[in-house]
Protein backbone atom coordinates (compact mmCIF):
# COMPACT_ATOMS: atom_id res chain seq x y z
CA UNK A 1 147.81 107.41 -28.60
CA UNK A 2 144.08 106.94 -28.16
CA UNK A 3 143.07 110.44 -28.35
CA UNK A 4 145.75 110.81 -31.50
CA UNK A 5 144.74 107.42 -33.10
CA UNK A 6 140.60 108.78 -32.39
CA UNK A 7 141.56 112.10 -34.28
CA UNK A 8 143.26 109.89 -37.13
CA UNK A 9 139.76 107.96 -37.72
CA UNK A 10 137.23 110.99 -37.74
CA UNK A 11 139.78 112.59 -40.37
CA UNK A 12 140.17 109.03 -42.57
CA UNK A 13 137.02 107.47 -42.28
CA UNK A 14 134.56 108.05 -44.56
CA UNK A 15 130.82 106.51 -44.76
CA UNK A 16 130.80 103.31 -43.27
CA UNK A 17 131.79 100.23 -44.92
CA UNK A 18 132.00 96.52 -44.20
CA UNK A 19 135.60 95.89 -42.87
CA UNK A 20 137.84 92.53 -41.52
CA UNK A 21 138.57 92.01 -38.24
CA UNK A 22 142.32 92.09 -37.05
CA UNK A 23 143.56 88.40 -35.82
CA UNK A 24 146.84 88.70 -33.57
CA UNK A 25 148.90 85.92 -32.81
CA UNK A 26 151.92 86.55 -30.25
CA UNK A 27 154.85 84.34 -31.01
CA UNK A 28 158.36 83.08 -30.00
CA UNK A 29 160.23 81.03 -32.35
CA UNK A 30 156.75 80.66 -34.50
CA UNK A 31 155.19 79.29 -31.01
CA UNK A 32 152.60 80.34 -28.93
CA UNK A 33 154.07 78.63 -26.37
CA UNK A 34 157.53 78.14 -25.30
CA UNK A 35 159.54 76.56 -21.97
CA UNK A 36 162.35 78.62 -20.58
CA UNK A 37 165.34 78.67 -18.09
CA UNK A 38 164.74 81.44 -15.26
CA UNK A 39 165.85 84.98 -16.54
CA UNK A 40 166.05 84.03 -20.14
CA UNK A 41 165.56 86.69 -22.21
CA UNK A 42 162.74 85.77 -24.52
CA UNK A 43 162.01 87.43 -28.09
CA UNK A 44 158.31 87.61 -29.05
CA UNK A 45 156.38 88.62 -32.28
CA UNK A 46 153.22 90.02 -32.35
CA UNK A 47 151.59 88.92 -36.03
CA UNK A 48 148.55 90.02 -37.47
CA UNK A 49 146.33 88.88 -40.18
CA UNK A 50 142.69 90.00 -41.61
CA UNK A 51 140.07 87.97 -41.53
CA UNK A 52 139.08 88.99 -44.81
CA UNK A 53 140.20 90.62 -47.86
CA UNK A 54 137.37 92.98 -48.65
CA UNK A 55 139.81 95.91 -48.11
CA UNK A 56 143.32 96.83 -49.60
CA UNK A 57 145.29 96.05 -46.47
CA UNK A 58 145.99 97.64 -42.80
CA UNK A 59 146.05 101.16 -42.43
CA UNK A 60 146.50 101.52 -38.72
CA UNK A 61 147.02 99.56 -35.42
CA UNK A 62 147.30 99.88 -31.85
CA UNK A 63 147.30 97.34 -28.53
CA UNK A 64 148.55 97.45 -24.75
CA UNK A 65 150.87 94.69 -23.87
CA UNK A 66 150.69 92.94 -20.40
CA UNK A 67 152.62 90.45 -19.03
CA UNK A 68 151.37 89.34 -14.95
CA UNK A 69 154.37 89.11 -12.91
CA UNK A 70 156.80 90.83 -15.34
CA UNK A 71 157.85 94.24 -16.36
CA UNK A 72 157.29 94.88 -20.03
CA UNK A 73 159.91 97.36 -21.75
CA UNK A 74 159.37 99.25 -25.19
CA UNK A 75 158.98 97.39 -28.28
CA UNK A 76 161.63 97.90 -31.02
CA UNK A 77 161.51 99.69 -33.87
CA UNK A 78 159.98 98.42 -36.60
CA UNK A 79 162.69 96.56 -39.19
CA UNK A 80 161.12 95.85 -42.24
CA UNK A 81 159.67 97.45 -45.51
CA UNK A 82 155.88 97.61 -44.71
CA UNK A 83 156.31 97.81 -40.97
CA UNK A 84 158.46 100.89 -40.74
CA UNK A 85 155.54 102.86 -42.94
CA UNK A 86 153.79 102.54 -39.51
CA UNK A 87 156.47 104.69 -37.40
CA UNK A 88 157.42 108.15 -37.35
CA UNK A 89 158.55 109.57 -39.86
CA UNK A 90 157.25 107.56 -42.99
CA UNK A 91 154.29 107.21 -40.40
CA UNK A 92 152.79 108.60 -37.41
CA UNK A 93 153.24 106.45 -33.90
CA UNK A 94 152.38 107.27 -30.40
CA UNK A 95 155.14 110.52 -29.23
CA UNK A 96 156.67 108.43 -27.20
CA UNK A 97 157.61 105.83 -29.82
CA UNK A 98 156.37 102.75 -31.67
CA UNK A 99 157.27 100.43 -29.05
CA UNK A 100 155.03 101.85 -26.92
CA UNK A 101 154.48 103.91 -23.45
CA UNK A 102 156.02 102.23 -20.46
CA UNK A 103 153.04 102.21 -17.84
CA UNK A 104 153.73 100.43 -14.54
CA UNK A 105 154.88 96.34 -15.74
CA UNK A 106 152.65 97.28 -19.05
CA UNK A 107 153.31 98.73 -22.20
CA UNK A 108 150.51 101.03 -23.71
CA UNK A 109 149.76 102.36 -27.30
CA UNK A 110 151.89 100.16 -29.03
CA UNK A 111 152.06 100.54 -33.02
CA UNK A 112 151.23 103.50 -35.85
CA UNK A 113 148.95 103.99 -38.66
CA UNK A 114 150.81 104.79 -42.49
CA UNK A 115 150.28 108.04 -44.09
CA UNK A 116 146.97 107.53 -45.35
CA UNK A 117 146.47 111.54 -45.03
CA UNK A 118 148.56 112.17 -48.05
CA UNK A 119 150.18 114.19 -45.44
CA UNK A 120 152.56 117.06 -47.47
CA UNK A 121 152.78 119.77 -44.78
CA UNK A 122 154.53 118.77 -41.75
CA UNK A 123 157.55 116.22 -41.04
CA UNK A 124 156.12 113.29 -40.61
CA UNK A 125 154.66 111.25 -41.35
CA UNK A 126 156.05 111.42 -45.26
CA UNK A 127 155.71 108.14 -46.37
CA UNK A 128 153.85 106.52 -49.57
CA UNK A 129 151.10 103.70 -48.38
CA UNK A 130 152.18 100.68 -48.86
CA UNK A 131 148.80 98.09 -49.40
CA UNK A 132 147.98 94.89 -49.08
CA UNK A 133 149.54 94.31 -45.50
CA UNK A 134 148.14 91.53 -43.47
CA UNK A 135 146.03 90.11 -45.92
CA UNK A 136 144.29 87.01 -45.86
CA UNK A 137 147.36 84.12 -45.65
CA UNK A 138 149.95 86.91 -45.78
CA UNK A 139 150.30 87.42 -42.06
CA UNK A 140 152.52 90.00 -41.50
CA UNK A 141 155.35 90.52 -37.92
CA UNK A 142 153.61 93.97 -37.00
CA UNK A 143 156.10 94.78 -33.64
CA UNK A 144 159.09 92.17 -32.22
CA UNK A 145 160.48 92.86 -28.30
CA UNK A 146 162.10 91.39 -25.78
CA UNK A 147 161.14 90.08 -22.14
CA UNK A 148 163.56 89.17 -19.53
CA UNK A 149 161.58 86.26 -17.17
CA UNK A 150 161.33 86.00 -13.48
CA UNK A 151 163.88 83.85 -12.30
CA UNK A 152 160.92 82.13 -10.23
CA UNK A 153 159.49 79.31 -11.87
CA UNK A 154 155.67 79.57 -12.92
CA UNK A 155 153.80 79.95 -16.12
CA UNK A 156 153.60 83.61 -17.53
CA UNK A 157 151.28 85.22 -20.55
CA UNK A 158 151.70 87.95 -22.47
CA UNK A 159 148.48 88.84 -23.80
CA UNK A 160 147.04 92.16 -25.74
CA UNK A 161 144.41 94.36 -25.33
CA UNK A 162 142.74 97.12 -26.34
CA UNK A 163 142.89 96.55 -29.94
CA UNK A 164 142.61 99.17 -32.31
CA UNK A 165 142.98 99.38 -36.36
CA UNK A 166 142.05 100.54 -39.64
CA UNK A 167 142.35 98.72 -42.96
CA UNK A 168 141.86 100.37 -46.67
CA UNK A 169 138.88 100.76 -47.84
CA UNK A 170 138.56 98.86 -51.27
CA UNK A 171 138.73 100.63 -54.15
CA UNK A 172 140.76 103.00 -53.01
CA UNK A 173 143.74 104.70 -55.26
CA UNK A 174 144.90 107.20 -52.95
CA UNK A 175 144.21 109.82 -55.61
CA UNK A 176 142.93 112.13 -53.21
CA UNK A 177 143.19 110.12 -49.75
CA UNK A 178 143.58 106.89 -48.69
CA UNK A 179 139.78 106.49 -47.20
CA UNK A 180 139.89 103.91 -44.05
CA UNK A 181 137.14 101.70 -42.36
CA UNK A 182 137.58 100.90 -38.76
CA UNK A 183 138.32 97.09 -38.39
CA UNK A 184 137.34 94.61 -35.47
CA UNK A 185 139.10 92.78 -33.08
CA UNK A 186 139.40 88.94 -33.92
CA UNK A 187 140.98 86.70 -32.35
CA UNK A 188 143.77 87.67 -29.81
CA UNK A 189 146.13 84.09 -28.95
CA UNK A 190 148.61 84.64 -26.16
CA UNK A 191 152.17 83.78 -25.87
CA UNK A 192 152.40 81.15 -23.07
CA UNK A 193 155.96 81.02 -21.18
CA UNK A 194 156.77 78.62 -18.46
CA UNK A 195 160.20 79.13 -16.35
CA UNK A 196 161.21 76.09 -15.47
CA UNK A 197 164.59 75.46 -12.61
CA UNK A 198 164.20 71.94 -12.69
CA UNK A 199 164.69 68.99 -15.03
CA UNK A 200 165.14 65.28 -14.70
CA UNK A 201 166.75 63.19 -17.29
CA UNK A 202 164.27 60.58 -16.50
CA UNK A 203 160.94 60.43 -14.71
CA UNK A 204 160.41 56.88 -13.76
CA UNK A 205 162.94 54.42 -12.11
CA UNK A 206 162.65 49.97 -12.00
CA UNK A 207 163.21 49.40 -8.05
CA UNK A 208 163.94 45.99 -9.52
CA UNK A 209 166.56 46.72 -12.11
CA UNK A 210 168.13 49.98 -10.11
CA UNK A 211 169.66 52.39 -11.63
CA UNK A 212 170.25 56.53 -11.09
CA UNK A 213 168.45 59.37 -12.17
CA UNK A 214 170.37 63.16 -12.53
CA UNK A 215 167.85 66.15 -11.26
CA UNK A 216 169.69 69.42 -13.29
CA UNK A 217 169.00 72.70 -11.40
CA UNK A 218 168.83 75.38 -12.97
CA UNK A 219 168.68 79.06 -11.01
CA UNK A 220 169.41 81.45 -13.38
CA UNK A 221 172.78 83.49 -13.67
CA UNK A 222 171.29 85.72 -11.17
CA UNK A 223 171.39 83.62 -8.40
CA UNK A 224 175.02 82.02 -9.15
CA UNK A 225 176.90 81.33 -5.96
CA UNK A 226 173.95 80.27 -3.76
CA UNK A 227 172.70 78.36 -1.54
CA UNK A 228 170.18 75.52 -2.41
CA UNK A 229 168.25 72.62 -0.72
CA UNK A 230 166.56 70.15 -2.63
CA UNK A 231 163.39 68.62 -1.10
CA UNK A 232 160.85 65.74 -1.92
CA UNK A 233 157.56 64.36 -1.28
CA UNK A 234 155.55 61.61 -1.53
CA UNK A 235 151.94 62.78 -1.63
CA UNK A 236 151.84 65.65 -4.38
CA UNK A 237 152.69 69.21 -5.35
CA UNK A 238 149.51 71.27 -4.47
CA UNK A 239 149.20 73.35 -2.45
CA UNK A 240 152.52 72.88 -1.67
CA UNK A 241 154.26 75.18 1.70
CA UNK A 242 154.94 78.64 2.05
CA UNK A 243 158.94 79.23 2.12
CA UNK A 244 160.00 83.20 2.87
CA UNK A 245 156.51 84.20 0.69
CA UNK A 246 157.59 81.81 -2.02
CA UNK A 247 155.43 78.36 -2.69
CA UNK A 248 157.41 75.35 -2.75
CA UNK A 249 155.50 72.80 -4.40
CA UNK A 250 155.75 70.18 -2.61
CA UNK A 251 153.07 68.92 0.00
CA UNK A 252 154.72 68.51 3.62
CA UNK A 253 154.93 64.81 4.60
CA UNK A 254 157.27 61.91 6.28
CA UNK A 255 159.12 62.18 3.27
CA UNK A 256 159.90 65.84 2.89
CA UNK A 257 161.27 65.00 6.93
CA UNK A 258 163.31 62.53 6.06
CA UNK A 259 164.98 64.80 3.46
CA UNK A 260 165.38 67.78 5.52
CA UNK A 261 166.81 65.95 8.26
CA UNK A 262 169.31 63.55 5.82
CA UNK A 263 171.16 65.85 3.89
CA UNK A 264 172.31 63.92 1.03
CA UNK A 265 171.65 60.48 3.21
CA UNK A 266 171.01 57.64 0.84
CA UNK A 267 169.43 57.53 -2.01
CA UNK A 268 170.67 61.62 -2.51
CA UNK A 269 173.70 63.16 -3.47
CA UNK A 270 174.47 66.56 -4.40
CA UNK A 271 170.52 67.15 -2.76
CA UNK A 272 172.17 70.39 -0.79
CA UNK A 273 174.95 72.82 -1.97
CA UNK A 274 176.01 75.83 -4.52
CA UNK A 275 175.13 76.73 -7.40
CA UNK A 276 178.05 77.17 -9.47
CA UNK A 277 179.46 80.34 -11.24
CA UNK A 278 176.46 80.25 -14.21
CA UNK A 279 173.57 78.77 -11.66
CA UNK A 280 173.73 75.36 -12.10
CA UNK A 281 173.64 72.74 -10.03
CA UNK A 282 173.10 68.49 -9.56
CA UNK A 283 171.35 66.17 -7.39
CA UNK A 284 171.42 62.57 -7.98
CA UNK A 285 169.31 59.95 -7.00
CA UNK A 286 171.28 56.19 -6.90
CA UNK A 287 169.02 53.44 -6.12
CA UNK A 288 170.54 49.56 -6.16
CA UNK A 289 169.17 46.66 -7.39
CA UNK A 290 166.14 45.68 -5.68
CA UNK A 291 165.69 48.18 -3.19
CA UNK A 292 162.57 49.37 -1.78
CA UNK A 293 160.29 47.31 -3.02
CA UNK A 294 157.36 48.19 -0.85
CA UNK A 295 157.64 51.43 -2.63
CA UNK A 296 156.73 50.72 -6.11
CA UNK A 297 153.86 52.57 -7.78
CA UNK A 298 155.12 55.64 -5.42
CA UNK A 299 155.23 58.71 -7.15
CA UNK A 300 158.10 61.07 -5.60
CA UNK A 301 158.15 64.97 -6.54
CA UNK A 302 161.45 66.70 -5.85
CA UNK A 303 161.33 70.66 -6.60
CA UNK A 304 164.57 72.80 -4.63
CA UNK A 305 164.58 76.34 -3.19
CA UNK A 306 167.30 78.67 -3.67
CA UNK A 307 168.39 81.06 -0.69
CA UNK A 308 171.14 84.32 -0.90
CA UNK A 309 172.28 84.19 2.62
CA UNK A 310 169.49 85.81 4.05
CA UNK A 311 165.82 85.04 2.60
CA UNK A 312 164.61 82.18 0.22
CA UNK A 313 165.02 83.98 -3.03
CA UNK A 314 163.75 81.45 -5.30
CA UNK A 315 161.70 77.99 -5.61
CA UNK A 316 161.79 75.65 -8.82
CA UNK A 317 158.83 74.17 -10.59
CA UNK A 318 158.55 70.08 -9.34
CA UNK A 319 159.38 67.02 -11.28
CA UNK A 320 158.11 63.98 -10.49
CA UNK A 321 159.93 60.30 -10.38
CA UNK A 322 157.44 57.03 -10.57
CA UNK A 323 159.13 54.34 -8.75
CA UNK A 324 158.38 50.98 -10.90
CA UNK A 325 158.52 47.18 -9.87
């Protein structure tokens, strides 16, 4: 779609005018950044808006989406009014569709431009122009996909690039085209999505008063039926140890010893085992009244890793447990 959307400017452009710059926010639930289970399948917006309003609205857009550590797939169709004026055939999109060209984990040439040509000879596009689309505090949902996450726990961002659009020049009535001005590239914010295998339904614990805290694992329906081992430490989470190419993160001490070598030994229960038929699993932590004292104002991380039999296919984020008077 470059060398398509490069033809579309030198035909719609006319003598050069001031123009807004296109601001994209990418979204999920109205957030730029969310917290999800491993493999979720997450729904993301991409939303633009014009810095300005010296212009009668977008004309034409294109961006790459990429993703580090996760395979993009095509963008859907475009749902709504002004949105579908953008794809083939009220519009004209990249051939291989609006949702863009599959390259590698990324997803190129994503979008369309409306039928600013008048266009009256071919197919497509055929549609009218619809203005005043992302204007000034009427941000508009320009593309909406899906991305299934990693099962491995981590923080992932899907970010765009290579920005390219047109708005309508103002003034114009379409009478004989709809002239164009190429528009800049604002601000781009990023959708921020942590996987996280691992939650605790409390992060500090009285040695004093006693009590017992629930760890909730979390693998993921894909790894359902294996095998896990929960782990611990006493001295922090970075860098953590190398497990079958995976990073637990959890720095190697007396403590992680004592766990590997007690499986479920006091205070643990449920610290090795299955996860059950959805990925799920529990550990629990049961300290009495007034034990350990000498260990108060110890921090203790706990983070698990998941294994299929035959390699370590999976390690969870850590989450820590302050041990209080």
């Amino acid at each position: 779609m470059n060398r398509l959307t490069s033809l579309l400017t030198v035909c719609a452009l006319g003598t050069a005018a001031s123009a807004s710059d296109l601001n994209l926010s990418i979204e999920s639930g109205g957030s730029n950044a969310v917290t999800v289970s491993p493999g979720e399948i997450v729904t993301y917006n991409v939303v633009g808006e014009l810095s300005d309003s010296l212009n009668e609205g977008l004309a034409l857009f294109s961006i790459d989406l990429s993703m580090p550590g996760v395979t993009l797939t095509p963008a859907g169709a475009p749902t709504s009014t002004n949105m579908q004026n953008f794809d083939s055939p009220l519009g004209l999109s990249n051939p291989a569709g609006f949702g863009g060209t599959q390259t590698g984990a990324d997803l190129k040439q994503i979008g369309g431009m409306q039928n600013t040509l008048l266009n009256g000879f071919a197919p497509a596009p055929s549609g009218s122009v619809i203005t005043g689309i992302a204007q000034p505090g009427s941000a508009e949902t320009l593309l909406t996909g899906q991305v299934t996450m990693p099962t491995q726990s981590g923080t992932y961002t899907l970010d765009a690039s290579n920005v390219l659009a047109n708005v309508i020049r103002q003034g114009e009535t379409g009478l004989v085209t709809w002239f164009v001005d190429e528009a800049g590239t604002g601000t781009v914010t990023p959708l921020t999505v942590t996987v996280e295998s691992l939650f605790a339904d409390t992060n500090s614990l009285s040695l004093s008063a006693g009590g017992t805290v629930t760890l909730t694992l979390d693998g993921g329906a894909s790894n359902a039926g294996n095998f896990y081992f929960m782990g611990a430490s006493a001295s922090g989470t970075t860098p953590g140890f190398v497990v079958d190419g995976l990073v637990l993160p959890l720095n190697f001490d007396a403590f992680t010893t004592y766990t590997i070598n007690n499986p479920n030994g006091a205070p643990y229960s449920g610290k090795i085992g299955f996860l059950d038929g959805v990925g799920l699993g529990t550990t629990t932590i049961t300290v009495p009244a007034g034990s350990f004292p000498s260990m108060a104002g110890l921090t203790i991380n706990h983070a698990y890793i998941v294994h299929d039999g035959v390699s370590t296919v999976m390690t969870s984020n850590a989450e820590p447990l302050t041990l209080l008077p």
